[in-house]
Protein backbone atom coordinates (compact mmCIF):
# COMPACT_ATOMS: atom_id res chain seq x y z
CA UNK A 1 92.06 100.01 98.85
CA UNK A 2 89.28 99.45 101.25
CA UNK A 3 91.60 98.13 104.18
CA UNK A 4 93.46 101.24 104.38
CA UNK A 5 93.47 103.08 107.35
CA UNK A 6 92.77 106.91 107.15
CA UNK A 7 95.56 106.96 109.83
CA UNK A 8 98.25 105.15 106.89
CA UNK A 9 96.48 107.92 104.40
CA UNK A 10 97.16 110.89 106.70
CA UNK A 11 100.17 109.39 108.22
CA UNK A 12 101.76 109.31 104.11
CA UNK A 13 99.99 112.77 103.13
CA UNK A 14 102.03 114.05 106.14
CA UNK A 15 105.44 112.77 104.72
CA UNK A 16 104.59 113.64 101.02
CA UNK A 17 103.85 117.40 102.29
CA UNK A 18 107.45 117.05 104.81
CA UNK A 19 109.06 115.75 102.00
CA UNK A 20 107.98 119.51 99.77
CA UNK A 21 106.05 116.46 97.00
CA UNK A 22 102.45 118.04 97.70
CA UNK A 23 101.24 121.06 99.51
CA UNK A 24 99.13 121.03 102.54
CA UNK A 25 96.55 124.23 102.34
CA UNK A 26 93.78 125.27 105.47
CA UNK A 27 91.40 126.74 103.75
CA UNK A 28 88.31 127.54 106.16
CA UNK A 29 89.89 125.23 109.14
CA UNK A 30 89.83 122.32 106.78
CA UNK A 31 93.42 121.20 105.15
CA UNK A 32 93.47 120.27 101.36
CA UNK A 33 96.40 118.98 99.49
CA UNK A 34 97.64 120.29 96.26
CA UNK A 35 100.00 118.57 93.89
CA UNK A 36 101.14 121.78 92.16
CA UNK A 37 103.69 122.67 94.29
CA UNK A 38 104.71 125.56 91.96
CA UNK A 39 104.10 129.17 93.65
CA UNK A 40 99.85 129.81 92.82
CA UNK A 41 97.20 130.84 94.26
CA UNK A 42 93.68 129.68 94.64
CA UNK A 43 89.86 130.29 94.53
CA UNK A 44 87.10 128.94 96.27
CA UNK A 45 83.98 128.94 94.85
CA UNK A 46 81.21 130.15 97.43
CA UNK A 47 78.51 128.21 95.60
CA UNK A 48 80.16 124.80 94.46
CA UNK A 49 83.07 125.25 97.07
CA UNK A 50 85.42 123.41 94.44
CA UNK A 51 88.82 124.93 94.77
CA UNK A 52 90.88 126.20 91.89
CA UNK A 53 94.54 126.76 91.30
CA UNK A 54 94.97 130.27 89.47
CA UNK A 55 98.66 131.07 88.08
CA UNK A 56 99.41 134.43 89.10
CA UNK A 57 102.81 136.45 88.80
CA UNK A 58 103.28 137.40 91.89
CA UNK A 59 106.64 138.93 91.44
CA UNK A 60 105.57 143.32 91.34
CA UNK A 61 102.94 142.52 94.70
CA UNK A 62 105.94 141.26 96.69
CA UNK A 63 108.41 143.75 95.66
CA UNK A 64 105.91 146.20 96.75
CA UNK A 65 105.72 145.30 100.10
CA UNK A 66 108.79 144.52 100.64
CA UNK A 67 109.71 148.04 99.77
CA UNK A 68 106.92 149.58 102.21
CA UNK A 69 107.53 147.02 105.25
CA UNK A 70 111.55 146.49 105.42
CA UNK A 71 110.63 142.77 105.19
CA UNK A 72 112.05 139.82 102.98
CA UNK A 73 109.48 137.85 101.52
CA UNK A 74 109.72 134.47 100.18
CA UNK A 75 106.75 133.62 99.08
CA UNK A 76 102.75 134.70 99.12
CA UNK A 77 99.64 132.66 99.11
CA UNK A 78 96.42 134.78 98.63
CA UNK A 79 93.30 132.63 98.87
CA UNK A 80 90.09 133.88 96.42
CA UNK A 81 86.72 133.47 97.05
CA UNK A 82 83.65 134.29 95.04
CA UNK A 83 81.64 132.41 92.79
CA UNK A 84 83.29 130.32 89.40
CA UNK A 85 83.02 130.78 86.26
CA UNK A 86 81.02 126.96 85.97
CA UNK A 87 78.67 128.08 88.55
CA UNK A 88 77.99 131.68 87.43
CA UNK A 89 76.59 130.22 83.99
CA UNK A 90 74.66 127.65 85.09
């Protein structure tokens, strides 16, 4: 749709992410949006800087520390970096 405005684009991105449809992620200062909006995690790849969704139980980490901080936690994003598998064997 060439006649789009990135304003409309944003403007609906914004509502999509309000409306818990997509997730809004700042990786680096830059904000990606991810359909999955499932608890994950990700990895970016320092080499091809593609950005990967990784399905991790997260369940033992946050009972951890909640049990060494007092705190209730309701959910945990770690962000991975390093280099990808595609990248490592090319």
């Amino acid at each position: 749709m060439p006649n789009i405005s990135l304003g409309t684009v944003y403007r609906n991105l914004g509502q999509l992410v309000d409306n818990n449809i997509i997730l809004a992620l700042n990786i680096d200062g830059s904000t990606h949006y991810d359909a999955v909006i499932s608890e994950h995690q990700h990895f970016q790849c320092n080499s091809c800087n593609q950005i990967i969704d990784i399905m991790l139980n997260t369940t033992k980490f946050i009972s951890n520390i909640e049990l060494e901080t007092n705190h209730k936690i309701d959910g945990c994003q770690v962000h991975f970096n390093g280099i990808c598998e595609k990248c490592i064997n090319n």
